[in-house]
Protein backbone atom coordinates (compact mmCIF):
# COMPACT_ATOMS: atom_id res chain seq x y z
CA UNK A 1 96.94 75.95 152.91
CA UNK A 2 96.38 78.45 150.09
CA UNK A 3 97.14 76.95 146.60
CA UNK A 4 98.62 79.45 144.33
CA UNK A 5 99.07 79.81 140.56
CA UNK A 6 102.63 79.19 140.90
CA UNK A 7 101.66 75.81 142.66
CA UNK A 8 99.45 74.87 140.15
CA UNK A 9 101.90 75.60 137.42
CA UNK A 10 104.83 73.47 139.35
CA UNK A 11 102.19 70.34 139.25
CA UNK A 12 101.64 70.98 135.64
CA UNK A 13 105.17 70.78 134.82
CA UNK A 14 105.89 67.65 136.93
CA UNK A 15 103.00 66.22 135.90
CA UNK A 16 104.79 66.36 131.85
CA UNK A 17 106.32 63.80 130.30
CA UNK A 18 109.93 63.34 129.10
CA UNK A 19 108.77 63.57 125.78
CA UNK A 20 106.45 66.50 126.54
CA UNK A 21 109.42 68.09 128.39
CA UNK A 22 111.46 67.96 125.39
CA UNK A 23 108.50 69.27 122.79
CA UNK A 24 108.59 72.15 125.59
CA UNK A 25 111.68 72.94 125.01
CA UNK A 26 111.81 73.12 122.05
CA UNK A 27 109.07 75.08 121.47
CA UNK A 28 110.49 77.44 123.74
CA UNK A 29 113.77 77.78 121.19
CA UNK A 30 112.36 78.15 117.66
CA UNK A 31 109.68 81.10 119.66
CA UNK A 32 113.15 83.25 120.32
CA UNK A 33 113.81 86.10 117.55
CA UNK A 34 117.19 84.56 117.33
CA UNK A 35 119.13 81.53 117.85
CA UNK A 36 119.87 81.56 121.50
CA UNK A 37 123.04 79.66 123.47
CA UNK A 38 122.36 77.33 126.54
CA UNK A 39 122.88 80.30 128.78
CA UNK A 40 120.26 81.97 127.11
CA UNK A 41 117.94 78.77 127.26
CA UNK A 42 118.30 78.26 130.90
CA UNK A 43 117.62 81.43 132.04
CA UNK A 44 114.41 82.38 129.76
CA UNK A 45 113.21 78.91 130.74
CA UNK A 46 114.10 78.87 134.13
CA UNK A 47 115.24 74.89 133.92
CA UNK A 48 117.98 73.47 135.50
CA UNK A 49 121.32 73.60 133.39
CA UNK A 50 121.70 69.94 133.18
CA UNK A 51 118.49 69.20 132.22
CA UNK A 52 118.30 71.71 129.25
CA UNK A 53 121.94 70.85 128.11
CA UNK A 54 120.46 67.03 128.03
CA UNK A 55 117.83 67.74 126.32
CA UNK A 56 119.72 70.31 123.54
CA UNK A 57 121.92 67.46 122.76
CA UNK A 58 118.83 64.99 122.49
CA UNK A 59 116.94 68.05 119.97
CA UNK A 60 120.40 68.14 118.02
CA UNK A 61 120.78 64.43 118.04
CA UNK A 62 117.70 64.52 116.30
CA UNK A 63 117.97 67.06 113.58
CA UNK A 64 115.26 69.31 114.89
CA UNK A 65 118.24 71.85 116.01
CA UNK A 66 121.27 72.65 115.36
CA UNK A 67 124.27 75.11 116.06
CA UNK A 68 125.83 77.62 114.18
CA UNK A 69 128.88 78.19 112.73
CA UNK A 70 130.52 79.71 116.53
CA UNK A 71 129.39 75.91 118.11
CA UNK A 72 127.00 77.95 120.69
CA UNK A 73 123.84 78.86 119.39
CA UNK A 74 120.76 76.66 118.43
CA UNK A 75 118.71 77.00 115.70
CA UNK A 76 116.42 75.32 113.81
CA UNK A 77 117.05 72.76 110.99
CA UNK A 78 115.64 71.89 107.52
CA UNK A 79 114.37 69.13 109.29
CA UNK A 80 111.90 70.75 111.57
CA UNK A 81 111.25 73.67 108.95
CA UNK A 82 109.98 70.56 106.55
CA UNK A 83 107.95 69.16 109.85
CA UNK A 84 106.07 73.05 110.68
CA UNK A 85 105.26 73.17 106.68
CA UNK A 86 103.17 69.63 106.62
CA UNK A 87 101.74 70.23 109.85
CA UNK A 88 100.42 73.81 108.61
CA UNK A 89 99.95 71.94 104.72
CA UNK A 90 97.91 69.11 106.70
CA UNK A 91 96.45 70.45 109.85
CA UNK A 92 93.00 70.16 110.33
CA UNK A 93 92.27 73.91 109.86
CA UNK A 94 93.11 73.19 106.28
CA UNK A 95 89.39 72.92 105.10
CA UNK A 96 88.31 75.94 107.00
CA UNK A 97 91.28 77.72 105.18
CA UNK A 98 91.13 76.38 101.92
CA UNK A 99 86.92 77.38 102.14
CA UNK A 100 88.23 81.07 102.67
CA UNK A 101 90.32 81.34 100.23
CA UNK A 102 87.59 79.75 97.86
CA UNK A 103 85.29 82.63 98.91
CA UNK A 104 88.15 85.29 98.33
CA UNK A 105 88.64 83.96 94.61
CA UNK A 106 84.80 84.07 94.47
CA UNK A 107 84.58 87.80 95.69
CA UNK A 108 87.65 88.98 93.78
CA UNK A 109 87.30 87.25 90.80
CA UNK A 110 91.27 86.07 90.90
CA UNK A 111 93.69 83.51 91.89
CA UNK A 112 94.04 83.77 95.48
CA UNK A 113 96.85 82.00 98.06
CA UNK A 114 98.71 80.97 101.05
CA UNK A 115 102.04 81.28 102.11
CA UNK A 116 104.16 81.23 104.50
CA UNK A 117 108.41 82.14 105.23
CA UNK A 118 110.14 78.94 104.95
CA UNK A 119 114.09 79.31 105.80
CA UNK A 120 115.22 82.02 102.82
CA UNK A 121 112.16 81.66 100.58
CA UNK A 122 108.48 81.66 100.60
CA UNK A 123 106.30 78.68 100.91
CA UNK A 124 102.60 78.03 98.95
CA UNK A 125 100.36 76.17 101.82
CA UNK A 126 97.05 76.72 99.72
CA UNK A 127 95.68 78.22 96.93
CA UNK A 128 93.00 78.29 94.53
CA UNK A 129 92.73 78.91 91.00
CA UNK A 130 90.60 81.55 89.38
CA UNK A 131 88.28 79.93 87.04
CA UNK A 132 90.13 82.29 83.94
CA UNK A 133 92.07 80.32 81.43
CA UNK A 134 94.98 82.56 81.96
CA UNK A 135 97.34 82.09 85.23
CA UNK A 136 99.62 80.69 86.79
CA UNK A 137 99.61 77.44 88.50
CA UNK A 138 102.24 76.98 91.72
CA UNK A 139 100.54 74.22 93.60
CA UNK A 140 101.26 74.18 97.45
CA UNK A 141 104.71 73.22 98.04
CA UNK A 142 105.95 75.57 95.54
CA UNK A 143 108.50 78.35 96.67
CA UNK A 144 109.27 81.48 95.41
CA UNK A 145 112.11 84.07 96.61
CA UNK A 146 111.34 86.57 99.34
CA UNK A 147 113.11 89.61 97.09
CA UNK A 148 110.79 89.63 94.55
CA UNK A 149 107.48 88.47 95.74
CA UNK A 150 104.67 90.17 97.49
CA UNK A 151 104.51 87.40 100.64
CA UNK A 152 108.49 87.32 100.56
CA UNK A 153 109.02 91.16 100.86
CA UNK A 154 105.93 91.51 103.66
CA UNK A 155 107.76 88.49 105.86
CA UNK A 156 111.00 90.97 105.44
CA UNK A 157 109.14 93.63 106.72
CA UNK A 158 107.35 92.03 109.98
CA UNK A 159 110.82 90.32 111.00
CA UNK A 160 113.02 90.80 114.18
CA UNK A 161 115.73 93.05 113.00
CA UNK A 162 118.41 90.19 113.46
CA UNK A 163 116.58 87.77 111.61
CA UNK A 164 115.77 90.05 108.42
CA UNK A 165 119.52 90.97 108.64
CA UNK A 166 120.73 87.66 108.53
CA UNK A 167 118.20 86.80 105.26
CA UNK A 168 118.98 89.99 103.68
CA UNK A 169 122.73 89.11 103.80
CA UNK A 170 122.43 86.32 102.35
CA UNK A 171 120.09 87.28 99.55
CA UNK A 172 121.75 87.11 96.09
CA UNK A 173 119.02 89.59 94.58
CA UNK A 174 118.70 87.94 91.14
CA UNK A 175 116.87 90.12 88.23
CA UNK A 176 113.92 87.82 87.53
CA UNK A 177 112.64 90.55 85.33
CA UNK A 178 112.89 94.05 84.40
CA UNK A 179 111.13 95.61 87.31
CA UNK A 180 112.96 92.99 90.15
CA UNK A 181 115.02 95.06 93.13
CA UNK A 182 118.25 94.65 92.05
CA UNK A 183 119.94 95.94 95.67
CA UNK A 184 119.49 95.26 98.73
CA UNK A 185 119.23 99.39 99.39
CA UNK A 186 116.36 99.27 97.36
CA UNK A 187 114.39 96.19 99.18
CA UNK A 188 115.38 98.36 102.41
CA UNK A 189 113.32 100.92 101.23
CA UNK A 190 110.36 98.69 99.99
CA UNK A 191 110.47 97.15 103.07
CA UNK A 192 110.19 100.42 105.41
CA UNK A 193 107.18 101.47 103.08
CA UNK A 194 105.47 97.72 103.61
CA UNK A 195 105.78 98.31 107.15
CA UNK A 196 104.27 101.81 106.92
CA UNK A 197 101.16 100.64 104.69
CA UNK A 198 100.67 97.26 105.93
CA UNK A 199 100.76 95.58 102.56
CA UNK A 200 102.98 94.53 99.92
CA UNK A 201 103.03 94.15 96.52
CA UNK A 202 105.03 92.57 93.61
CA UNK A 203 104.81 94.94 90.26
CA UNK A 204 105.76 92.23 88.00
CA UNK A 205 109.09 91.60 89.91
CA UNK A 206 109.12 87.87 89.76
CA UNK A 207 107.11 86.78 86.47
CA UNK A 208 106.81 89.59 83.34
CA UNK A 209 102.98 90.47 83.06
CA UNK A 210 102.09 89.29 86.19
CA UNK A 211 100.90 91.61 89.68
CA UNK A 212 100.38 90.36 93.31
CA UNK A 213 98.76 91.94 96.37
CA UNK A 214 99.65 90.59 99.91
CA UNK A 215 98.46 91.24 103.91
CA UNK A 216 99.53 89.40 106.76
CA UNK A 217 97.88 86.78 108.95
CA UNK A 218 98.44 87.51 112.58
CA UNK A 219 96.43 86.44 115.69
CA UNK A 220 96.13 90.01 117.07
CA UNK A 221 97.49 93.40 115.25
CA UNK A 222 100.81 93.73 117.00
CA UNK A 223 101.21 89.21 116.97
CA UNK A 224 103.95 87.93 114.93
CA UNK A 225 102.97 87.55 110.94
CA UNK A 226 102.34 83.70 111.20
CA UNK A 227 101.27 83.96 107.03
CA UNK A 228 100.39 85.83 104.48
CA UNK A 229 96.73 85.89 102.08
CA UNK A 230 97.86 87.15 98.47
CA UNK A 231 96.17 87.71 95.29
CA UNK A 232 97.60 86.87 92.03
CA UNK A 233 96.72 87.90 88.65
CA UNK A 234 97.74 89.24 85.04
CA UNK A 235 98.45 92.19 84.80
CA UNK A 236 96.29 92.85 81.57
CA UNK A 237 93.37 91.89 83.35
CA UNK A 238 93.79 93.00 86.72
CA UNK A 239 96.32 95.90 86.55
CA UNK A 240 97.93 96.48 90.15
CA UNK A 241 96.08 99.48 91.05
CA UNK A 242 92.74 97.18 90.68
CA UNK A 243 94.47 94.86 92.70
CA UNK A 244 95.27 97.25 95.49
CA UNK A 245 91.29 97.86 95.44
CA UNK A 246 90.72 94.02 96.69
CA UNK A 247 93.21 94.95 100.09
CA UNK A 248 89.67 95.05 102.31
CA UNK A 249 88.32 91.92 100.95
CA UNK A 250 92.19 90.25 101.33
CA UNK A 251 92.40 91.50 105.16
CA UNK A 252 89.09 90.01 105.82
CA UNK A 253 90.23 86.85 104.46
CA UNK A 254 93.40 87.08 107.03
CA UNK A 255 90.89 87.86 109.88
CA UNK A 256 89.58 84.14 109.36
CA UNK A 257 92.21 82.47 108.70
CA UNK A 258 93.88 83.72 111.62
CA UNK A 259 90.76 82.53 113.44
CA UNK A 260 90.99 79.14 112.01
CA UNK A 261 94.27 79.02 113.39
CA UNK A 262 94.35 79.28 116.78
């Protein structure tokens, strides 16, 4: 009897736990560009409709999803956003990370890090300090809005459409300085020139004085932006069109974190 793939794939499945089931699952949720309603689970996934509506009330139970404001669509919660971030803070690809960015600060002479989107702001998973006596310190765990930052306006940009509507909706587009985008017509257009150029900058938008250059992290060139490798410096010593300068040596440093990721 010939055993195909999709046989093999059936054993794989039954051979999965409950709790495997359910990590399945949910994977399979927070993946979709938008929250999706048990209809939508059960046909992408192709389970049975009782067994996905058990196991969406077990995931909800939990606080690892949740459903919006029309009762039908899941989504995920602070809970598992705050579970992703210490897995990605803590994961053992942290020391092959962290070494990268060490050589980045190295080649570029500047404070170099991490980030990633967390809900409606941006995230610090690493970073190192340049060895200059002047900077800025925002240890990981820090957040800074996505408006006004370099990592915050290229997650905009790399978005499903429904998802950057829904965070540009809600955005209250505070002046943090003199140079911030004060409209969201304005961080429309910034956005539709990050996606053009592949980079994105913040021109003393969030702190007066200081400039910050930032490229994505993907797996392949057309994968989802999983993070983001920024540089960070004054603008009196590294004035942003020196910064820009550096993008080689910052997409390089993307290339291997991406490959420490996988």
């Amino acid at each position: 009897m010939d055993y195909t793939a999709t046989d093999m794939q059936e054993d794989a499945d039954s051979a999965l736990t409950p709790g495997l089931r359910l990590f399945q699952l949910l994977e399979h949720v927070v993946a979709a560009p938008e929250p999706q309603t048990l209809v939508d689970i059960v046909r992408s996934s192709g389970q049975p409709k009782p067994s996905v509506h058990r196991m969406l009330q077990q995931l909800e139970a939990g606080g690892l999803l949740a459903r919006g404001g029309d009762g039908r669509r899941y989504a995920t919660t602070p809970r598992l956003m705050q579970f992703a971030e210490t897995v990605l803070r803590g994961s053992t690809a942290t020391g092959v990370r962290h070494a990268v960015l060490r050589q980045l600060v190295a080649d570029v002479g500047e404070t170099c890090n991490l980030t990633a989107l967390s809900g409606a702001e941006v995230i610090y998973l690493d970073r190192v300090e340049t060895a200059f006596p002047l900077r800025l310190e925002l240890g990981p765990g820090s957040r800074v809005p996505l408006h006004c930052s370099a990592s915050g306006k290229l997650f905009l940009a790399h978005l499903p459409r429904a998802q950057r509507e829904r965070l540009l909706d809600g955005i209250r587009y505070e002046r943090h300085t003199a140079h911030t985008l004060g409209s969201r017509e304005a961080l429309e257009a910034e956005i539709e020139r990050i996606r053009h150029d592949g980079y994105s900058v913040d021109a003393e938008e969030f702190i007066e004085g200081l400039v910050c250059v930032a490229v994505p992290v993907r797996d392949e060139s057309h994968s989802p932006v999983r993070c983001a490798v920024a540089l960070q410096a004054p603008a009196v010593r590294m004035p942003l069109p020196d910064a820009l300068q550096q993008l080689d040596k910052l997409r390089i440093a993307a290339q291997g974190i991406a490959r420490a990721m996988r």
